[in-house]
N, C-alpha and C. Protein backbone atom coordinates (compact mmCIF):
# COMPACT_ATOMS: atom_id res chain seq x y z
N UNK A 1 13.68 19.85 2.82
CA UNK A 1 12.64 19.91 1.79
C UNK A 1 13.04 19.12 0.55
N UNK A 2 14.40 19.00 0.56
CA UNK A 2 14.92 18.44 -1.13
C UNK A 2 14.49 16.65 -1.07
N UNK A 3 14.89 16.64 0.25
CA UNK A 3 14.52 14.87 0.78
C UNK A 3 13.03 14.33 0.08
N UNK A 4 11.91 15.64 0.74
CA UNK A 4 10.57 15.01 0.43
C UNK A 4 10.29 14.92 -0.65
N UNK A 5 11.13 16.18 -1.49
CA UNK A 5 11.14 15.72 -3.50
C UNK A 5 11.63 14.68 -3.68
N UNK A 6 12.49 14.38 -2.97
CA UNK A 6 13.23 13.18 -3.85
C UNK A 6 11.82 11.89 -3.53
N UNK A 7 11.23 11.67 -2.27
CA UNK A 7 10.67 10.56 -1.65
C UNK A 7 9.11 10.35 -2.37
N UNK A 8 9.02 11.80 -2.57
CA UNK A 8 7.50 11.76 -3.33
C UNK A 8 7.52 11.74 -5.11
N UNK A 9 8.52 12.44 -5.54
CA UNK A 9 8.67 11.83 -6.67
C UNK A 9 8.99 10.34 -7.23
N UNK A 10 9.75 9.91 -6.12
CA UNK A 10 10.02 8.17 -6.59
C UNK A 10 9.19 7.46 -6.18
N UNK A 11 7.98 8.11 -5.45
CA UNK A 11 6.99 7.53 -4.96
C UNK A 11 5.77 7.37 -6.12
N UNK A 12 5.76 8.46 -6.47
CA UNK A 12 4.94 8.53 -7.77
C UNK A 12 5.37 8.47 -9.00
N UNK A 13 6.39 7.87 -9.33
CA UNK A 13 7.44 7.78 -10.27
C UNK A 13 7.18 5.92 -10.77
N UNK A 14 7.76 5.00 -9.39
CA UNK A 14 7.52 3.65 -9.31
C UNK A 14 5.70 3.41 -9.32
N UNK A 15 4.66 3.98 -8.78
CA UNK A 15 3.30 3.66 -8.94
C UNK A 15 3.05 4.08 -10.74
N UNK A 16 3.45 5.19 -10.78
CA UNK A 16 3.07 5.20 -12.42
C UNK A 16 3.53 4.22 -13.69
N UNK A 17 4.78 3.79 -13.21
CA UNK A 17 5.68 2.88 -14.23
C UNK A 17 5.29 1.43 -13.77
N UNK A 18 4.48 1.33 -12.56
CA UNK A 18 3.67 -0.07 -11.98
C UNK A 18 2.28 0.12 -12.46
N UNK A 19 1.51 0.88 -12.60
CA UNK A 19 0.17 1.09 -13.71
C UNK A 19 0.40 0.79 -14.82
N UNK A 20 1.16 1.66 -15.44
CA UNK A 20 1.61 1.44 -16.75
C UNK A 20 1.71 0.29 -17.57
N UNK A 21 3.15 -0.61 -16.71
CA UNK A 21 3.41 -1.67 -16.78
C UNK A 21 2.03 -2.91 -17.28
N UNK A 22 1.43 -2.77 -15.75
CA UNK A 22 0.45 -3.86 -15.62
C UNK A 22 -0.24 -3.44 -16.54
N UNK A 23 -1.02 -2.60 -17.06
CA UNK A 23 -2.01 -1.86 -18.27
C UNK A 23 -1.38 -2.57 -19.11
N UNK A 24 -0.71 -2.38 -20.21
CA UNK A 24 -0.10 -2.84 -21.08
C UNK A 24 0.54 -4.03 -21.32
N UNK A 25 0.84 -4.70 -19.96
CA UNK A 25 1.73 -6.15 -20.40
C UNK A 25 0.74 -7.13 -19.61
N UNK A 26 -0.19 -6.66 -18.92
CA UNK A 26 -0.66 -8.18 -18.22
C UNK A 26 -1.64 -8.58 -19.24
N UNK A 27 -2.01 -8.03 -20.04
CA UNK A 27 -2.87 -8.95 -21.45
C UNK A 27 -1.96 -9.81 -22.14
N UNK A 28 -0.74 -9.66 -22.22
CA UNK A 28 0.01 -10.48 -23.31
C UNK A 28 0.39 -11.66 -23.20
N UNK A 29 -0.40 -12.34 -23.79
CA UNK A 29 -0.39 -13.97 -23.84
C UNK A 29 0.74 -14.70 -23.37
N UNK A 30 2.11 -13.67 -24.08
CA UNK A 30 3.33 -14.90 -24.12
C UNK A 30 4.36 -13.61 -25.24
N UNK A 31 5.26 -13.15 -24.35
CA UNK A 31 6.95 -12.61 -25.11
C UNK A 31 7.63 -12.85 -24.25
N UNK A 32 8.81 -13.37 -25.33
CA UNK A 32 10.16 -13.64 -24.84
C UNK A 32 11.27 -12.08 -24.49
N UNK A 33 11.07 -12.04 -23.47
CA UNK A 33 12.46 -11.13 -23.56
C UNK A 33 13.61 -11.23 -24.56
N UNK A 34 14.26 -12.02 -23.54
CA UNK A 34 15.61 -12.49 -23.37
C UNK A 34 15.31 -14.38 -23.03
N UNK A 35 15.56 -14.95 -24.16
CA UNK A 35 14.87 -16.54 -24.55
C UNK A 35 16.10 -16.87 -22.94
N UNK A 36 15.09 -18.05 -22.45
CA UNK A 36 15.43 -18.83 -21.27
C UNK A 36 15.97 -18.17 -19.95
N UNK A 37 15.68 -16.86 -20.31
CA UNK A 37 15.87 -15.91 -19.49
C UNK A 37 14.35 -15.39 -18.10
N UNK A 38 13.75 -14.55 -19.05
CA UNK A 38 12.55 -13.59 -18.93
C UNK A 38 11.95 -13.56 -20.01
N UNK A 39 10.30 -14.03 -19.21
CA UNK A 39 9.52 -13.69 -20.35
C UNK A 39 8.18 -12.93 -19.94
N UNK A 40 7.04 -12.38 -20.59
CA UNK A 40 6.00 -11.69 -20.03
C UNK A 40 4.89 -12.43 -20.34
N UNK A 41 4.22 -12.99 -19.50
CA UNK A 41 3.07 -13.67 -19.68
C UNK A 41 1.95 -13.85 -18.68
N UNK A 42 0.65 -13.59 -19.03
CA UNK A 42 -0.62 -13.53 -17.84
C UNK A 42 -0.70 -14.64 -16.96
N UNK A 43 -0.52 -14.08 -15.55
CA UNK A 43 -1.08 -15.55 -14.99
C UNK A 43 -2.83 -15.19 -14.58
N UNK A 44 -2.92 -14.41 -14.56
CA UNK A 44 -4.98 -14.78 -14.21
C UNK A 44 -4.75 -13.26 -13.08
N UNK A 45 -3.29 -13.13 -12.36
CA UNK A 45 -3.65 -12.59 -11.49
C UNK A 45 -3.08 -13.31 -10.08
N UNK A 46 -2.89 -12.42 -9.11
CA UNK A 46 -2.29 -13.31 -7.37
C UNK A 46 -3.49 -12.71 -6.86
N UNK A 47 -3.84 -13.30 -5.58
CA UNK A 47 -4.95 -12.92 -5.15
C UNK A 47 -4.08 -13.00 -3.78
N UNK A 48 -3.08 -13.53 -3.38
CA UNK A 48 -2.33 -13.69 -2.38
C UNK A 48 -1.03 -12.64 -2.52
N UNK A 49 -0.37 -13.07 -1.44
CA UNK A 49 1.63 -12.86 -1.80
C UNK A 49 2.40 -13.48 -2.64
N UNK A 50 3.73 -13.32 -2.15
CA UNK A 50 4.63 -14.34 -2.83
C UNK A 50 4.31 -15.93 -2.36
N UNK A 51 4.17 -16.65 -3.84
CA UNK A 51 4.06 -18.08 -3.77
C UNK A 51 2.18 -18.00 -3.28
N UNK A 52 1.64 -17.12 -3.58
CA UNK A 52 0.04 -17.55 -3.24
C UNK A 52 -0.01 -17.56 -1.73
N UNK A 53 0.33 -16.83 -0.73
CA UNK A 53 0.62 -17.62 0.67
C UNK A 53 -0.98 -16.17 0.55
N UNK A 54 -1.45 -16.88 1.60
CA UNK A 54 -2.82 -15.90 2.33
C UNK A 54 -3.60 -15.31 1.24
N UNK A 55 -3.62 -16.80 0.36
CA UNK A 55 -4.72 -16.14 -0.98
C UNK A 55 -5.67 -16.21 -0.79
N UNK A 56 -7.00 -14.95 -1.07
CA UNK A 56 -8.10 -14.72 -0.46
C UNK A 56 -8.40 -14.24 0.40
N UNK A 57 -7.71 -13.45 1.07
CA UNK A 57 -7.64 -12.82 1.99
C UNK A 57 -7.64 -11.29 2.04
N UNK A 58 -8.52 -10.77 1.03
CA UNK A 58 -7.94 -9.83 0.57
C UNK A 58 -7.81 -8.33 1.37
N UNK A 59 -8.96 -8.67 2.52
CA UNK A 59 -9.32 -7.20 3.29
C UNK A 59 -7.88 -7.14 4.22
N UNK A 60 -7.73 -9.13 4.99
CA UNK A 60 -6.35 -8.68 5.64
C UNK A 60 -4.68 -8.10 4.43
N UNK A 61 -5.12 -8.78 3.56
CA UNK A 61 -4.10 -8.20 2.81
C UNK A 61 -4.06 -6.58 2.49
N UNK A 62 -4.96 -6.11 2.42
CA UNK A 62 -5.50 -4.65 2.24
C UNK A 62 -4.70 -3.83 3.75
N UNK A 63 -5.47 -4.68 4.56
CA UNK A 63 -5.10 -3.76 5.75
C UNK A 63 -3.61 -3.81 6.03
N UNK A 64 -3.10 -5.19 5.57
CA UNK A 64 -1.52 -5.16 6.25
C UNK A 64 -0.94 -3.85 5.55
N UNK A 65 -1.48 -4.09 4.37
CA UNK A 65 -0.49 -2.77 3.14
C UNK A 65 -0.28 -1.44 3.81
N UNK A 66 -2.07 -1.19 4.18
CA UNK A 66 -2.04 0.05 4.52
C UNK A 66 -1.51 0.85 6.34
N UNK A 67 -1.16 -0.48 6.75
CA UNK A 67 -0.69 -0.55 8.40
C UNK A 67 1.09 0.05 7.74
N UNK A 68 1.81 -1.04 6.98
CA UNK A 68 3.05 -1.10 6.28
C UNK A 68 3.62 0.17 6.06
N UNK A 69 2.58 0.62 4.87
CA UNK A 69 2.73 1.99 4.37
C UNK A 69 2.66 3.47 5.37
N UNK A 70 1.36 3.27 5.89
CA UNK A 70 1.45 4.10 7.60
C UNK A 70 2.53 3.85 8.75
N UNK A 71 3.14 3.03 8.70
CA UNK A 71 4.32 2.24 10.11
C UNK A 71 5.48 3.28 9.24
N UNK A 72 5.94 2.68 7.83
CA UNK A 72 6.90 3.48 7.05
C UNK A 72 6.96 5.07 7.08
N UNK A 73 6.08 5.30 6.89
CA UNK A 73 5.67 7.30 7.12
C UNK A 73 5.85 7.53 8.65
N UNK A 74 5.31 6.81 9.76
CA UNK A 74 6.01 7.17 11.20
C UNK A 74 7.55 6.78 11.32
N UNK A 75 7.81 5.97 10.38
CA UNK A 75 9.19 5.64 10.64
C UNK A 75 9.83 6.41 10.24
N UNK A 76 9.33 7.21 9.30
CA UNK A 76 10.33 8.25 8.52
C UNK A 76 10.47 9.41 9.36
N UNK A 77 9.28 9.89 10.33
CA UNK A 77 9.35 11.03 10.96
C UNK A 77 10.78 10.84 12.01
N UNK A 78 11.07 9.74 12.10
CA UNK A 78 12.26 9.81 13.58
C UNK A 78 13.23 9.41 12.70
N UNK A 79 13.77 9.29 11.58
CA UNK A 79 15.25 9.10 10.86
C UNK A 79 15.78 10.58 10.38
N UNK A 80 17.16 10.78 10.91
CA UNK A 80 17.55 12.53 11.08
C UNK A 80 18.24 11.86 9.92
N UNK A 81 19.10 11.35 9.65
CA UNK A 81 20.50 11.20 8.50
C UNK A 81 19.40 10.29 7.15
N UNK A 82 18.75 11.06 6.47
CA UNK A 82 17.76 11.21 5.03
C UNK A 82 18.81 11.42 3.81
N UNK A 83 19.86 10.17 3.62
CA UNK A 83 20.28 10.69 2.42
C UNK A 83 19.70 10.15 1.39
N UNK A 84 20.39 10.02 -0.13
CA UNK A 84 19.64 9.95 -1.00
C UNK A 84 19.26 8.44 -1.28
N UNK A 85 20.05 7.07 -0.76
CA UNK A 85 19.77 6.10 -0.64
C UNK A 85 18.50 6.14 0.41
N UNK A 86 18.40 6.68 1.32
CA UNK A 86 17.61 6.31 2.30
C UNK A 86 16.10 7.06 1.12
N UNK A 87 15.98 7.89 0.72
CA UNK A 87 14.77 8.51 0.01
C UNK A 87 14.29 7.75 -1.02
N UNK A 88 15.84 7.21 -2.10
CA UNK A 88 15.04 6.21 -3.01
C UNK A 88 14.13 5.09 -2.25
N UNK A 89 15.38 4.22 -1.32
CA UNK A 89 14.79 3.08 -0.74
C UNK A 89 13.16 3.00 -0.16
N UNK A 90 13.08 4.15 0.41
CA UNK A 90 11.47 4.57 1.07
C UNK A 90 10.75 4.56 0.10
N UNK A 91 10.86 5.61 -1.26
CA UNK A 91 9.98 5.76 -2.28
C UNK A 91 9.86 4.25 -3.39
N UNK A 92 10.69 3.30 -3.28
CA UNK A 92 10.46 1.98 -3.86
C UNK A 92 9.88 1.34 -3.18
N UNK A 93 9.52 1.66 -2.05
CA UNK A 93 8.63 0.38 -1.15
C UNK A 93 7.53 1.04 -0.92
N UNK A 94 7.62 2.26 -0.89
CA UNK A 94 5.96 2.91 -0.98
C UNK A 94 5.57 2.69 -2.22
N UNK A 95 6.10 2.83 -3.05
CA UNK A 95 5.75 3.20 -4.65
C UNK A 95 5.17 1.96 -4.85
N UNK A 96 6.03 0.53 -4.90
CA UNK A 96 5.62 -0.58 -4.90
C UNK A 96 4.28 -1.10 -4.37
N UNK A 97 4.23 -1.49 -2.65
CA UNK A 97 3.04 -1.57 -2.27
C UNK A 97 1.81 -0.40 -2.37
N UNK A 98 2.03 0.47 -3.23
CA UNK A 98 0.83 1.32 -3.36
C UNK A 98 0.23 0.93 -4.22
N UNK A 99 1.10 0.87 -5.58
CA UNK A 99 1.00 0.00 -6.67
C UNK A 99 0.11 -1.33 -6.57
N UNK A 100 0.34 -2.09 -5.46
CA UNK A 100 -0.13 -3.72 -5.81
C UNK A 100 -1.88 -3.10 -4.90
N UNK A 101 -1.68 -2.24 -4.10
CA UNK A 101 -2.66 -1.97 -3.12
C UNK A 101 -4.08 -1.66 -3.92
N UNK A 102 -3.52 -0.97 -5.11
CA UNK A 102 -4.59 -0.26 -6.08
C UNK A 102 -5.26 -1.52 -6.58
N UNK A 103 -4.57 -2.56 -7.17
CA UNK A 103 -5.06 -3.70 -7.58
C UNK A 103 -5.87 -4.32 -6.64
N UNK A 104 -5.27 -4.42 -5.36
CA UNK A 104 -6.48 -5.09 -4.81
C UNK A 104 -7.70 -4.13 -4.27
N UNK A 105 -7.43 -3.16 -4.22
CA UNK A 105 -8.95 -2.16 -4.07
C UNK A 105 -9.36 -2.12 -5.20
N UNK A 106 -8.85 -1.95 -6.63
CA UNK A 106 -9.75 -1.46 -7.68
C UNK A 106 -10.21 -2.32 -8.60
N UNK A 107 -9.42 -3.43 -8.39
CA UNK A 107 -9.74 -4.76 -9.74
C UNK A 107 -10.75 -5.04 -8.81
N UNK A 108 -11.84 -5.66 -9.79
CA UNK A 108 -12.83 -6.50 -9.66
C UNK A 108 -12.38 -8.22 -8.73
N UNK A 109 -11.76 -8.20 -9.68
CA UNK A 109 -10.94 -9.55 -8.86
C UNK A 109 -10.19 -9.58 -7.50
N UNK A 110 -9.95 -8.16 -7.18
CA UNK A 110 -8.77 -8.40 -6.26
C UNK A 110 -7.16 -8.80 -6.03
N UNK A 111 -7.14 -9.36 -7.72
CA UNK A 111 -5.99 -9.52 -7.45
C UNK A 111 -4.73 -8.97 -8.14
N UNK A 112 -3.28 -8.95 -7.56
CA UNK A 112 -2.21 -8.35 -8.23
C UNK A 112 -2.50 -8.87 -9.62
N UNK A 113 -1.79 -8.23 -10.32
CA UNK A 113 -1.38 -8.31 -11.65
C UNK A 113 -0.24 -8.83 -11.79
N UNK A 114 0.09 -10.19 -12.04
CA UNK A 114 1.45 -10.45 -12.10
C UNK A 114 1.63 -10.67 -13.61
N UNK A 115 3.29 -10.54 -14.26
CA UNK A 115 3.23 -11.04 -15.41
C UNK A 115 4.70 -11.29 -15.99
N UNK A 116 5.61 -11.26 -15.17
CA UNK A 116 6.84 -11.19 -15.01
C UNK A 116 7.61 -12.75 -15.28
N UNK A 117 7.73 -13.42 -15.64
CA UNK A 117 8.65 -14.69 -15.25
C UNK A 117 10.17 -14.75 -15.52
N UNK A 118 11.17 -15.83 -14.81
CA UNK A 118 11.97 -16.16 -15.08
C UNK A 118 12.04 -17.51 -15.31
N UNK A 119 12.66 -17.47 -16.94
CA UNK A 119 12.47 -18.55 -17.45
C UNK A 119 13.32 -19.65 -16.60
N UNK A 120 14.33 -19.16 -16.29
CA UNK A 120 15.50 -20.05 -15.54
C UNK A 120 15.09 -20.40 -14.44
N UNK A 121 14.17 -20.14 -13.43
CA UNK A 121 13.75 -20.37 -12.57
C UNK A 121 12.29 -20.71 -12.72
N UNK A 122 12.28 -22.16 -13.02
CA UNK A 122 10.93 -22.44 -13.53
C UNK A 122 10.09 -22.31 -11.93
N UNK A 123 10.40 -22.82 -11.06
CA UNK A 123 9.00 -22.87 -9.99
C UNK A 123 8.99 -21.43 -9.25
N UNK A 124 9.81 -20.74 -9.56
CA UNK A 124 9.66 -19.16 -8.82
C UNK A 124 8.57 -18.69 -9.32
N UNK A 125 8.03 -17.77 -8.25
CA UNK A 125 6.24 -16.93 -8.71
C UNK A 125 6.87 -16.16 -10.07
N UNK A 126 5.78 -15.96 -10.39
CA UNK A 126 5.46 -14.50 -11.20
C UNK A 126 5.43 -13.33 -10.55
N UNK A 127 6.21 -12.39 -10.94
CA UNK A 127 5.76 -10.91 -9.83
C UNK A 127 5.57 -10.08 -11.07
N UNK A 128 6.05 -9.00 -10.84
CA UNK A 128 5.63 -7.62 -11.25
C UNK A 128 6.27 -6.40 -11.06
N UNK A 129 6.46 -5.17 -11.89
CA UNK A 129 6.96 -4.25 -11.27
C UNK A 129 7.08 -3.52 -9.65
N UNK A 130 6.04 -3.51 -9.58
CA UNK A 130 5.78 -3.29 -7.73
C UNK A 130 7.07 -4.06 -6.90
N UNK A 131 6.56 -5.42 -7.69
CA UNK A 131 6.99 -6.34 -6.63
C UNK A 131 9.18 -5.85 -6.32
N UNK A 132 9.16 -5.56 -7.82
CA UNK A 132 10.92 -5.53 -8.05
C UNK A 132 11.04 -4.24 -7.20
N UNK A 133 10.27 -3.20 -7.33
CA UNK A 133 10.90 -2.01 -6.39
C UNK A 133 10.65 -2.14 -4.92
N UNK A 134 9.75 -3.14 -4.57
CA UNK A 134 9.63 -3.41 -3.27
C UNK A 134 10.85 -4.51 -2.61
N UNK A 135 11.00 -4.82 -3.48
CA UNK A 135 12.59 -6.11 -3.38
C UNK A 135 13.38 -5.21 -2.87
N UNK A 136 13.91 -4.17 -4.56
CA UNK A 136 15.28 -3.20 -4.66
C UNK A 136 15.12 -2.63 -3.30
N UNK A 137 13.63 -1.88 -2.86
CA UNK A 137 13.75 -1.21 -1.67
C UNK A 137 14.34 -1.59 -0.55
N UNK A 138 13.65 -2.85 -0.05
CA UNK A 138 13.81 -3.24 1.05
C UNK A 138 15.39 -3.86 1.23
N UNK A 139 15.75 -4.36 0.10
CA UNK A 139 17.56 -4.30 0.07
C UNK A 139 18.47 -3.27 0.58
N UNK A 140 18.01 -1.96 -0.78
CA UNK A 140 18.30 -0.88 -0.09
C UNK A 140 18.17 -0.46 1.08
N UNK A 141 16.99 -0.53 1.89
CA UNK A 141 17.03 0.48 3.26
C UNK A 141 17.57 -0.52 4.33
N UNK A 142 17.84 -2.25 4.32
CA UNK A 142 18.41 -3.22 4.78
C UNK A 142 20.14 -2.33 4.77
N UNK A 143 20.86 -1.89 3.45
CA UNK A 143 21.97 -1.33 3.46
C UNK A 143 22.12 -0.08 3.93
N UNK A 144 21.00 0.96 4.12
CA UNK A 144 21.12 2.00 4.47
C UNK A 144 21.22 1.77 6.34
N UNK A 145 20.29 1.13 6.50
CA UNK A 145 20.16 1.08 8.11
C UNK A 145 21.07 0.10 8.61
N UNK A 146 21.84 -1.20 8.16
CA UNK A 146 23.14 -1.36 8.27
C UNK A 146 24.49 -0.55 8.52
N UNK A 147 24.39 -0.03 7.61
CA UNK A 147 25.63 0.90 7.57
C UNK A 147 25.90 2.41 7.24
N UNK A 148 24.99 2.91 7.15
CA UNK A 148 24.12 4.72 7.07
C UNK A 148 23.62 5.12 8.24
N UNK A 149 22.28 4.27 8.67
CA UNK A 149 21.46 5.01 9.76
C UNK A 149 22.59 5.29 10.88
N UNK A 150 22.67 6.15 11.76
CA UNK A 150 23.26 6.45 12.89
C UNK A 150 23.97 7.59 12.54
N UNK A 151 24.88 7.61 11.93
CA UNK A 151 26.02 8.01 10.91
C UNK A 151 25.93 9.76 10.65
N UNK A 152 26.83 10.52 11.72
CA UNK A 152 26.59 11.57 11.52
C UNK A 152 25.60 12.08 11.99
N UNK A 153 24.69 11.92 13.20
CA UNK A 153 24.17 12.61 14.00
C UNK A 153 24.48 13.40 15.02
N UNK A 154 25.32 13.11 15.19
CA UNK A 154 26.00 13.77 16.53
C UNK A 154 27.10 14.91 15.86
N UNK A 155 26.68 15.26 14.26
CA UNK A 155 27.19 16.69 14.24
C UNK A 155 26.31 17.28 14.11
């Protein structure tokens, strides 16, 4: 039971601090973080993925999310060794794509909210909060199921 607190709170933890976020910073014209670093600035919006790939697409983009997010919840039913890496990692990649999912069901436009840049990396996209806990996640559960999953089942 302590697992599903941990999975549903970081689940609704990362979607709220990804509302939030986008509410408040995707209007802002132009701040510098950290100069030549990060800065926060509107791009119009992604209507695609990373780098614009399958822009316009929005129902298949809709559906992949919600296939993703459903595949992840069956996946969770058959993993016995749920430690606390494995709960964050789940709840950053749900949290995340739930996050970008809302945007494309609820904006008018359809599209993510991006507003993120790195200055140092001039041709890299713009992402977004979502996008970073869906990164951190999928790192994470890449390390968990590397070298965690298996681990202690057989007591």
């Amino acid at each position: 039971m302590k697992k599903w607190i941990i999975i549903v709170s970081t689940i609704i933890s990362v979607l709220v601090i990804d509302l939030i976020t986008k509410h408040f910073l995707f209007s802002v014209q132009y701040f510098n973080i950290i100069p030549n670093v990060i800065s926060i600035a509107s791009n119009g919006g992604n209507q695609g993925i990373a780098f614009g790939l399958f822009s316009g697409n929005t129902i298949l983009l809709i559906i992949i999310a919600i296939v993703l997010i459903v595949g992840l919840f069956v996946f969770n039913c058959f993993v016995k060794n749920k430690n606390v890496l494995y709960c964050l990692s789940f709840g950053f990649i749900v949290g995340g794509a739930l996050g970008n999912l809302a945007d494309r069901i609820f904006l008018s436009t359809h599209a993510v909210r991006d507003f993120i840049y790195l200055d140092f990396l001039p041709n890299f996209p713009t992402f977004n909060v979502a996008d970073s806990f869906l990164t951190i996640g999928a790192i994470l559960m890449a390390i968990y199921l590397i070298f965690m999953a298996g681990k202690n089942e057989n007591k």
